[in-house]
Protein backbone atom coordinates (compact mmCIF):
# COMPACT_ATOMS: atom_id res chain seq x y z
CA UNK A 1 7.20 -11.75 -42.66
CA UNK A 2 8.67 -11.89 -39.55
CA UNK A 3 8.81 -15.25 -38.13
CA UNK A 4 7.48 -15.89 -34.25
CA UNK A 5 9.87 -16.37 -31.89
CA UNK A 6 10.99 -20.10 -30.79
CA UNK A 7 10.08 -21.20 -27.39
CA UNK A 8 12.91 -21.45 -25.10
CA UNK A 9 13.54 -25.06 -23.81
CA UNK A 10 15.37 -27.24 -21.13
CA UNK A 11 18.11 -27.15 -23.69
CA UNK A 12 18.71 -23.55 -23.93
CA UNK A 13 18.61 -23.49 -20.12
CA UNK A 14 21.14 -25.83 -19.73
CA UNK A 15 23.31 -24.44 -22.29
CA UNK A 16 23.04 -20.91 -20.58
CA UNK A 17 23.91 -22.51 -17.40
CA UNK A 18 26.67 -24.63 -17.81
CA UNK A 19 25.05 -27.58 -16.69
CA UNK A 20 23.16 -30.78 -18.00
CA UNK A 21 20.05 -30.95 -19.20
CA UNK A 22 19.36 -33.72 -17.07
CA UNK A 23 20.56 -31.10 -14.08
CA UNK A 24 17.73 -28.33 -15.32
CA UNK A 25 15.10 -31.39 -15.45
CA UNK A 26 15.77 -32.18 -12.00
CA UNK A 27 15.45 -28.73 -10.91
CA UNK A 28 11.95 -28.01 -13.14
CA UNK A 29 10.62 -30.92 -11.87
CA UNK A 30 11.02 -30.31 -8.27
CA UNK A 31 14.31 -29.10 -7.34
CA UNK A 32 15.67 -32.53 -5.60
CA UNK A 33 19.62 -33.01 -5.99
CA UNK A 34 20.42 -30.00 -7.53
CA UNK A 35 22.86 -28.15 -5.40
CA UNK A 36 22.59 -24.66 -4.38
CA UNK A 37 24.99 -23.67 -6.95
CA UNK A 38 23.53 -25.09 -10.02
CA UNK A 39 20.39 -23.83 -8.77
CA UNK A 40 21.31 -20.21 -8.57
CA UNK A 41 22.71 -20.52 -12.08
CA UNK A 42 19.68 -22.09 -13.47
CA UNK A 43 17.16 -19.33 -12.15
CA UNK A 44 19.80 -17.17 -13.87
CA UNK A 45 19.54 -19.08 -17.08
CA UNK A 46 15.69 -19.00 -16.98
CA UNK A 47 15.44 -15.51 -16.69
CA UNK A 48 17.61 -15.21 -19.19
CA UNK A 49 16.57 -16.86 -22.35
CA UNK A 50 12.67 -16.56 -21.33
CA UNK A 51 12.08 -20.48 -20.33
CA UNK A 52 8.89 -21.76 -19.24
CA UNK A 53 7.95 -25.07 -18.03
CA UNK A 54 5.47 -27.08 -20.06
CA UNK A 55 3.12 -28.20 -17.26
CA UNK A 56 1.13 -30.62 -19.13
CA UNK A 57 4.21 -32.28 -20.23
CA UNK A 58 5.39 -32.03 -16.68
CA UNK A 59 2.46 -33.70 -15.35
CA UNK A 60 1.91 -36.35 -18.16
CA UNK A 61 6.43 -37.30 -17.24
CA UNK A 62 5.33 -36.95 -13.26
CA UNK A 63 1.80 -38.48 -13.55
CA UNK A 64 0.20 -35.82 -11.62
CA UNK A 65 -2.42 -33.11 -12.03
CA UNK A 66 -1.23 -30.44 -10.17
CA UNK A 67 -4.32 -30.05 -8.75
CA UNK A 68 -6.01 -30.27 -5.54
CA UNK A 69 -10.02 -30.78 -5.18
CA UNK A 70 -11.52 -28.58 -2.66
CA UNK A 71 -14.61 -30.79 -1.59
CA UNK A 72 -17.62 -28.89 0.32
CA UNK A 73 -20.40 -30.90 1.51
CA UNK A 74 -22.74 -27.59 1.56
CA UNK A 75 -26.22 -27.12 0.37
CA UNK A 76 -25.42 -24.57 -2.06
CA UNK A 77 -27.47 -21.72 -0.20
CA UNK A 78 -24.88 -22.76 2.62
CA UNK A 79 -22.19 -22.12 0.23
CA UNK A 80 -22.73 -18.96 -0.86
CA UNK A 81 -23.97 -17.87 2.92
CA UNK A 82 -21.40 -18.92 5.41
CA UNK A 83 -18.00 -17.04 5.11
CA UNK A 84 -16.17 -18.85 6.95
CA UNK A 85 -16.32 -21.64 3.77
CA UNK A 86 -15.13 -18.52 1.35
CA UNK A 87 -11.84 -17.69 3.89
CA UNK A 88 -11.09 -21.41 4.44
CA UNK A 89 -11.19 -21.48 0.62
CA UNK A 90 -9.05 -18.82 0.16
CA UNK A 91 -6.62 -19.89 2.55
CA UNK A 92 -5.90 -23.48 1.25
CA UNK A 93 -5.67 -21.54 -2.57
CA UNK A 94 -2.96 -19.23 -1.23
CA UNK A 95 -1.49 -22.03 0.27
CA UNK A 96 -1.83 -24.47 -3.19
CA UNK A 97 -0.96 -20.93 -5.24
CA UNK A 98 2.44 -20.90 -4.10
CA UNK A 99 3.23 -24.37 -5.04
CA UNK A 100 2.17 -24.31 -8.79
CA UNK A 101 -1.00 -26.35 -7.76
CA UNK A 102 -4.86 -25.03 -9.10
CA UNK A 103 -7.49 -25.65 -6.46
CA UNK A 104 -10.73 -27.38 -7.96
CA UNK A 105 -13.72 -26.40 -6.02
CA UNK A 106 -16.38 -29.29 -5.73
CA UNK A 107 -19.26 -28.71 -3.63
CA UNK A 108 -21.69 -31.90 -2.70
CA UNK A 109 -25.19 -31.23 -2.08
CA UNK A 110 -27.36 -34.16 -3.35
CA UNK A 111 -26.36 -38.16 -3.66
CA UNK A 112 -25.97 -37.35 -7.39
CA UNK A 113 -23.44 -34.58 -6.09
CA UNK A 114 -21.86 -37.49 -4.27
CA UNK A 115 -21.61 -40.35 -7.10
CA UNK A 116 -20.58 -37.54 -9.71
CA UNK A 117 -17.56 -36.22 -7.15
CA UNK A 118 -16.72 -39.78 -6.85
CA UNK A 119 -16.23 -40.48 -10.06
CA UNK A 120 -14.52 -37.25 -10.86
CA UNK A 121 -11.98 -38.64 -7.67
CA UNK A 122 -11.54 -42.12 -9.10
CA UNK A 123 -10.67 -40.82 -12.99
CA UNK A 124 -7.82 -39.19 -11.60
CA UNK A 125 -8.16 -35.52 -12.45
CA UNK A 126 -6.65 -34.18 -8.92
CA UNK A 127 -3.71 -34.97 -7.29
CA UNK A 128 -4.98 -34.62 -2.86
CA UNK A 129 -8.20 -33.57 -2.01
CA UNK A 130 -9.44 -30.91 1.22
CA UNK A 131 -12.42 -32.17 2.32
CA UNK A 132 -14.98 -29.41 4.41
CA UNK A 133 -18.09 -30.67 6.50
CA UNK A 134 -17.57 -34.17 5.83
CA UNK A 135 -20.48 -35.94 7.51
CA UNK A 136 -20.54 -39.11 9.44
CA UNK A 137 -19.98 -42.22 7.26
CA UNK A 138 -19.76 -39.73 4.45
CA UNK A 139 -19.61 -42.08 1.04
CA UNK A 140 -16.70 -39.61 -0.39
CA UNK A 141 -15.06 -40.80 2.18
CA UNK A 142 -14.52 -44.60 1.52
CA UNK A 143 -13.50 -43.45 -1.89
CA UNK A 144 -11.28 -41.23 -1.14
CA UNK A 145 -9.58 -44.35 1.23
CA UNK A 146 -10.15 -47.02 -1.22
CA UNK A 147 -8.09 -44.24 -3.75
CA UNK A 148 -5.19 -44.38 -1.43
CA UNK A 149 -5.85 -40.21 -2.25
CA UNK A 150 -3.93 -37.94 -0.42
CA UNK A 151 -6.28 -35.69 1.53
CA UNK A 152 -6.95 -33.27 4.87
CA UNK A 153 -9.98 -33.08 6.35
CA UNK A 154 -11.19 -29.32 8.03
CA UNK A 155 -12.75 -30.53 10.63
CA UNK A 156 -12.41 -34.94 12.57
CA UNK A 157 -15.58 -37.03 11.52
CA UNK A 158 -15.64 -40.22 13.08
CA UNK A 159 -13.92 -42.90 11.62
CA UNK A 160 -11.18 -41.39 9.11
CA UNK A 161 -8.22 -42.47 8.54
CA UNK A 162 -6.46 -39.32 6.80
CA UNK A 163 -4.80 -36.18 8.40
CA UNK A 164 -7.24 -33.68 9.80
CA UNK A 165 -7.10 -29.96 10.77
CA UNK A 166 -9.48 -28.69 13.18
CA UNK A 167 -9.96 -27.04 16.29
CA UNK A 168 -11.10 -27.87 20.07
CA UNK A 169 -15.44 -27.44 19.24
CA UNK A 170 -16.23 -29.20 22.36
CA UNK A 171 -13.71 -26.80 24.83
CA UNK A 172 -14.60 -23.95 22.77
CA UNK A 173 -17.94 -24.45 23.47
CA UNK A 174 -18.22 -25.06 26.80
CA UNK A 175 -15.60 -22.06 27.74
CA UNK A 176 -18.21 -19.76 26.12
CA UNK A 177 -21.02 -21.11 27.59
CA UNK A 178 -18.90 -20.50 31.03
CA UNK A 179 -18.69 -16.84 30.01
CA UNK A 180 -22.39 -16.84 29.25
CA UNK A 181 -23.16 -18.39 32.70
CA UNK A 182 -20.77 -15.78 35.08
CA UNK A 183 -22.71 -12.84 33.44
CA UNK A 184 -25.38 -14.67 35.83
CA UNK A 185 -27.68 -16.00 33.41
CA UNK A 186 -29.85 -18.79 34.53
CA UNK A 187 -31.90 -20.32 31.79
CA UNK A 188 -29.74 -21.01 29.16
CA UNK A 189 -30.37 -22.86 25.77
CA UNK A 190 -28.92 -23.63 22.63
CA UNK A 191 -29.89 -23.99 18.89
CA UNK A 192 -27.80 -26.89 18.17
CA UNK A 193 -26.98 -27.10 14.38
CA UNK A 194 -25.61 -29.69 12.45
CA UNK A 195 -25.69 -32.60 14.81
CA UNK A 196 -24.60 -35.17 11.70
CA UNK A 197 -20.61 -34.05 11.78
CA UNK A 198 -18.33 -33.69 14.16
CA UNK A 199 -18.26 -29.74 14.80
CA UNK A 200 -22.32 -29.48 15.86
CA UNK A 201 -22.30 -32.42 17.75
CA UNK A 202 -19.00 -31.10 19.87
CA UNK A 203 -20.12 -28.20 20.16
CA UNK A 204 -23.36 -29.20 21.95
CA UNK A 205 -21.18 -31.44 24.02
CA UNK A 206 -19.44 -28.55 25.09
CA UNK A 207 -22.27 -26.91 26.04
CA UNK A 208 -24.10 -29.67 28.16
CA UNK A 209 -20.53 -29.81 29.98
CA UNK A 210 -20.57 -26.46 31.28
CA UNK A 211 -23.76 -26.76 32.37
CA UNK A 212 -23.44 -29.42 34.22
CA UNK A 213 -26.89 -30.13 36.59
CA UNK A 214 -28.30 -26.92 34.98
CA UNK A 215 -28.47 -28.26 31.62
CA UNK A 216 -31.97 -28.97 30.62
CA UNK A 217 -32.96 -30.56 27.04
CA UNK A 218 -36.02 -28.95 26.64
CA UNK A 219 -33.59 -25.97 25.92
CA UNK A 220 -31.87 -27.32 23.25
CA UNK A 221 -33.21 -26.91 19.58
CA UNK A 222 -31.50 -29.21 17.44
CA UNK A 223 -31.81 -27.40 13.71
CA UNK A 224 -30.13 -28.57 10.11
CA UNK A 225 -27.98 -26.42 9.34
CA UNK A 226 -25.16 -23.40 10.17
CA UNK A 227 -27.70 -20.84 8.68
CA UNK A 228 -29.50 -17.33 9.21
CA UNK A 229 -32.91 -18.91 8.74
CA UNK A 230 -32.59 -21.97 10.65
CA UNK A 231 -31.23 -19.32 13.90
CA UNK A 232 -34.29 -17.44 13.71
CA UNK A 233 -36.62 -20.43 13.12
CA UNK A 234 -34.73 -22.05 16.51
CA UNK A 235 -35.14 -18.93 18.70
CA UNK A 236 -39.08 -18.64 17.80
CA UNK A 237 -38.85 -22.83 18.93
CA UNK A 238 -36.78 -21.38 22.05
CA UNK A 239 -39.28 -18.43 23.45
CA UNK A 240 -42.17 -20.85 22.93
CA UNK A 241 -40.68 -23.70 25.21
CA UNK A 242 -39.20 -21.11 27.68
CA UNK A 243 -40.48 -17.55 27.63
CA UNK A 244 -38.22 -16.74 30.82
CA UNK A 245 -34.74 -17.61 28.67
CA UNK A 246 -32.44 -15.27 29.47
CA UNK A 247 -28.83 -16.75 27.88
CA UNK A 248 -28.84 -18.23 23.99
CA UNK A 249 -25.36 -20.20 22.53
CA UNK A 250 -25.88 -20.40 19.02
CA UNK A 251 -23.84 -22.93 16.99
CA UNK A 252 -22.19 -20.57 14.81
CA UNK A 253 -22.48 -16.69 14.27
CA UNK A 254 -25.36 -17.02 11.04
CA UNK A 255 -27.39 -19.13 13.61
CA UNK A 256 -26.85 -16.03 16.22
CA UNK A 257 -27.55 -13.57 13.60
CA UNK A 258 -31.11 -15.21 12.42
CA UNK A 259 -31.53 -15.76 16.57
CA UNK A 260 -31.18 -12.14 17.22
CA UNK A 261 -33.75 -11.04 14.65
CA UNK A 262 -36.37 -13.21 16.45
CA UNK A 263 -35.14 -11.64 19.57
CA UNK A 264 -35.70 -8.02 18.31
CA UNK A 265 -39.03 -9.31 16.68
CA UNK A 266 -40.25 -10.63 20.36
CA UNK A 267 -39.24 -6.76 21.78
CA UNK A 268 -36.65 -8.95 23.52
CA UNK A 269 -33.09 -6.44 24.25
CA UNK A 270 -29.95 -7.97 23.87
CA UNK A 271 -28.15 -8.11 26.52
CA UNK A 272 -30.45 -6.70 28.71
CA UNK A 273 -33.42 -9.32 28.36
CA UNK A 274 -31.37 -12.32 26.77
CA UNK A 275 -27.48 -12.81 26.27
CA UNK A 276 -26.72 -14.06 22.87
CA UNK A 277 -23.02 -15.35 21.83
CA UNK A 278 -22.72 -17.22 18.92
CA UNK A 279 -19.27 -19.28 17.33
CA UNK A 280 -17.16 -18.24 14.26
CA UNK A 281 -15.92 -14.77 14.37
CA UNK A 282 -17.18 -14.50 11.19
CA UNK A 283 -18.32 -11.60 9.48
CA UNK A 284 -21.63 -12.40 10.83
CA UNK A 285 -20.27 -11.18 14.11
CA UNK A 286 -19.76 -7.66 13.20
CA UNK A 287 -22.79 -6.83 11.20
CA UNK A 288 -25.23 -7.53 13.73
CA UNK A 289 -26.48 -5.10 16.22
CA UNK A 290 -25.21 -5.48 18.83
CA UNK A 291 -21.63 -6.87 17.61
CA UNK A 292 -21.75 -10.12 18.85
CA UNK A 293 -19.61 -11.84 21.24
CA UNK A 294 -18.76 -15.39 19.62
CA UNK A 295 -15.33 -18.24 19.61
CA UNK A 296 -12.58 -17.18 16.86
CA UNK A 297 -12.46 -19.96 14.58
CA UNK A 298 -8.86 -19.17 12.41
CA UNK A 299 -10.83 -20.27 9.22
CA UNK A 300 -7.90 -18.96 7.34
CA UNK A 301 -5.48 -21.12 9.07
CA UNK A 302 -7.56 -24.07 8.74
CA UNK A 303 -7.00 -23.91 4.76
CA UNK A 304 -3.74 -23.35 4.41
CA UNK A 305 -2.98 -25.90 7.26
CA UNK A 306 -5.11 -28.14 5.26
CA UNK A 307 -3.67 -27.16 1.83
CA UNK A 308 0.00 -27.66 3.59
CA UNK A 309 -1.00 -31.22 4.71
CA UNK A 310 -1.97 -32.49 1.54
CA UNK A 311 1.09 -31.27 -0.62
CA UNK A 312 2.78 -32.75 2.03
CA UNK A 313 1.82 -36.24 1.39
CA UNK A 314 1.94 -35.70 -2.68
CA UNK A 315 5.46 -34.73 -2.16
CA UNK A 316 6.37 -37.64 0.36
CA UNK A 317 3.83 -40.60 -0.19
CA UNK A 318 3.03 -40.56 3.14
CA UNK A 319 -0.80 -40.70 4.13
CA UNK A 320 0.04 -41.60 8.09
CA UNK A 321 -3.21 -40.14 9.91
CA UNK A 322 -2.24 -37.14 11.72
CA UNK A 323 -3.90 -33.93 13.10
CA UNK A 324 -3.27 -30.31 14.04
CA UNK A 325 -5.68 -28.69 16.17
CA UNK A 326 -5.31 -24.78 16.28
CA UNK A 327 -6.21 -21.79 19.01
CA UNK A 328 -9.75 -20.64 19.49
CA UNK A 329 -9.77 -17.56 21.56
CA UNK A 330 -13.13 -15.94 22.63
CA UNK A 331 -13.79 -12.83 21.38
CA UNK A 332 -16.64 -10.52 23.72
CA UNK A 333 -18.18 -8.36 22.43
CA UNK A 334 -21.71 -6.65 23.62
CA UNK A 335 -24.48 -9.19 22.76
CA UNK A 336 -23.61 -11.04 25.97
């Protein structure tokens, strides 16, 4: 019976080389002081004789995970709804993916949610964290503090001490509401979602600022969450307070989307009757009817910026607060 073949190891590398084994350890374990030399003959030697690093026995020697938790504090319906969650995600993978790291998704949608991901963070299992719609005074994130933890956070809640990636909310905001008001709309409102973080309350901020001695709070609707429902329950709110609206900013494009379904339900047109933009450039934006004119977010870009950041600090030590705030262009379209 033939017998199955032997693993290659370290040794066999080295061997192939002409180098230490002490050399090829370097180099498997993160390529510091190995010149460029040894290193080309090493990749040689791999390919070679078949080698493949043990990464369990890597991280048990290097005391890491080689992984990254991916923290969403979503209701789940959220989740599965907004896409610009999904591309975020996929951006910080492909950015973790090239570096040998797995990406651990952990999404927080009850206080359970919250003690179980904080235990999970405090036994050690990941190596950095990316942490998504952190809310004000968000519990995860004293933990992830008290943990010393390296971590990014997509989007700036008050108060945190660790690098953040994000963009402008509050001057995206009020430069579409600007574009809104020169199409010579007059009564112009907003369904303001997600006032507990950072991004819905800038975003209103934004708004109020471009309107200046126009704005008017009894034109604001103030609704949980970045969702299709909670858009069209806010524009029913809206035509009840102010029948003569004529201009809607919705916090993100699923708020537009549910907005412009009460809109058609009223027999309002869009633009004619009311001009609707929304904020995301999400997918959102180019499945409704008409294609709706919103703020690029570069959800994309946020991930991997955010993925970047964090390997960053597992690779250095350093945890220095720092941010990186990244273009939003508008994008017009016809809803406005």
């Amino acid at each position: 019976m033939t017998e199955p073949r032997r693993r290659a190891t370290v040794v066999d590398v080295a061997l192939e080389a002409g180098v230490s084994r002490g050399t090829v350890s370097r180099y498997v374990n993160g390529g510091h002081y190995v010149s460029s030399e040894a290193r080309q003959a090493i990749e040689a030697a791999i390919r070679k004789v078949g080698y493949t690093p043990n990464t369990a026995a890597r991280s048990l020697v290097r005391q890491r995970t080689q992984a990254v938790g991916f923290i969403v504090h979503e209701p789940h319906s959220v989740f599965l709804e907004d896409p610009n969650i999904g591309v975020i995600m996929l951006g910080a993978n492909a950015a973790l993916s090239a570096h040998d790291y797995q990406m651990v998704c952990l999404i927080v949608d009850s206080e359970r949610d919250t003690d179980r991901v904080s235990r999970y963070l405090s036994g050690g299992f990941v190596d950095g964290a990316i942490v998504v719609s952190a809310r004000d005074r968000d519990p995860i994130l004293s933990v992830i503090e008290r943990l010393g933890l390296p971590a990014a956070f997509v989007g700036h809640p008050p108060g945190i001490t660790a690098p953040f990636i994000g963009i402008d909310n509050r001057g995206a905001s009020a430069a579409i509401t600007r574009r809104l008001m020169q199409t010579g709309r007059r009564r112009i409102g907003m369904i303001a979602a997600a006032l507990d973080r950072d991004s819905g309350a800038d975003r209103l901020a934004g708004f109020r600022e471009a309107l200046g001695i126009a704005y008017d709070p009894e034109l604001v609707v103030p609704v949980p969450l970045y969702s299709f429902n909670d858009g069209a329950d806010g524009m029913r709110t809206l035509l009840e307070r102010a029948p003569d609206i004529d201009g809607v900013v919705a916090a993100s494009d699923a708020v537009a989307a549910g907005a412009m379904q009460t809109l058609h339900e009223a027999g309002r047109s869009i633009p004619g009757d009311v001009g609707l933009v929304g904020f995301d450039d999400s997918s959102w934006a180019t499945r409704t009817t008409p294609l709706l004119s919103t703020v690029h977010q570069p959800a994309e870009g946020l991930g991997r910026s955010a993925a970047d950041a964090v390997l960053e600090q597992i690779r250095t030590g350093d945890t220095t607060a720092g941010g990186l705030v990244l273009d939003t262009p508008i994008v017009w379209r016809e809803s406005a």
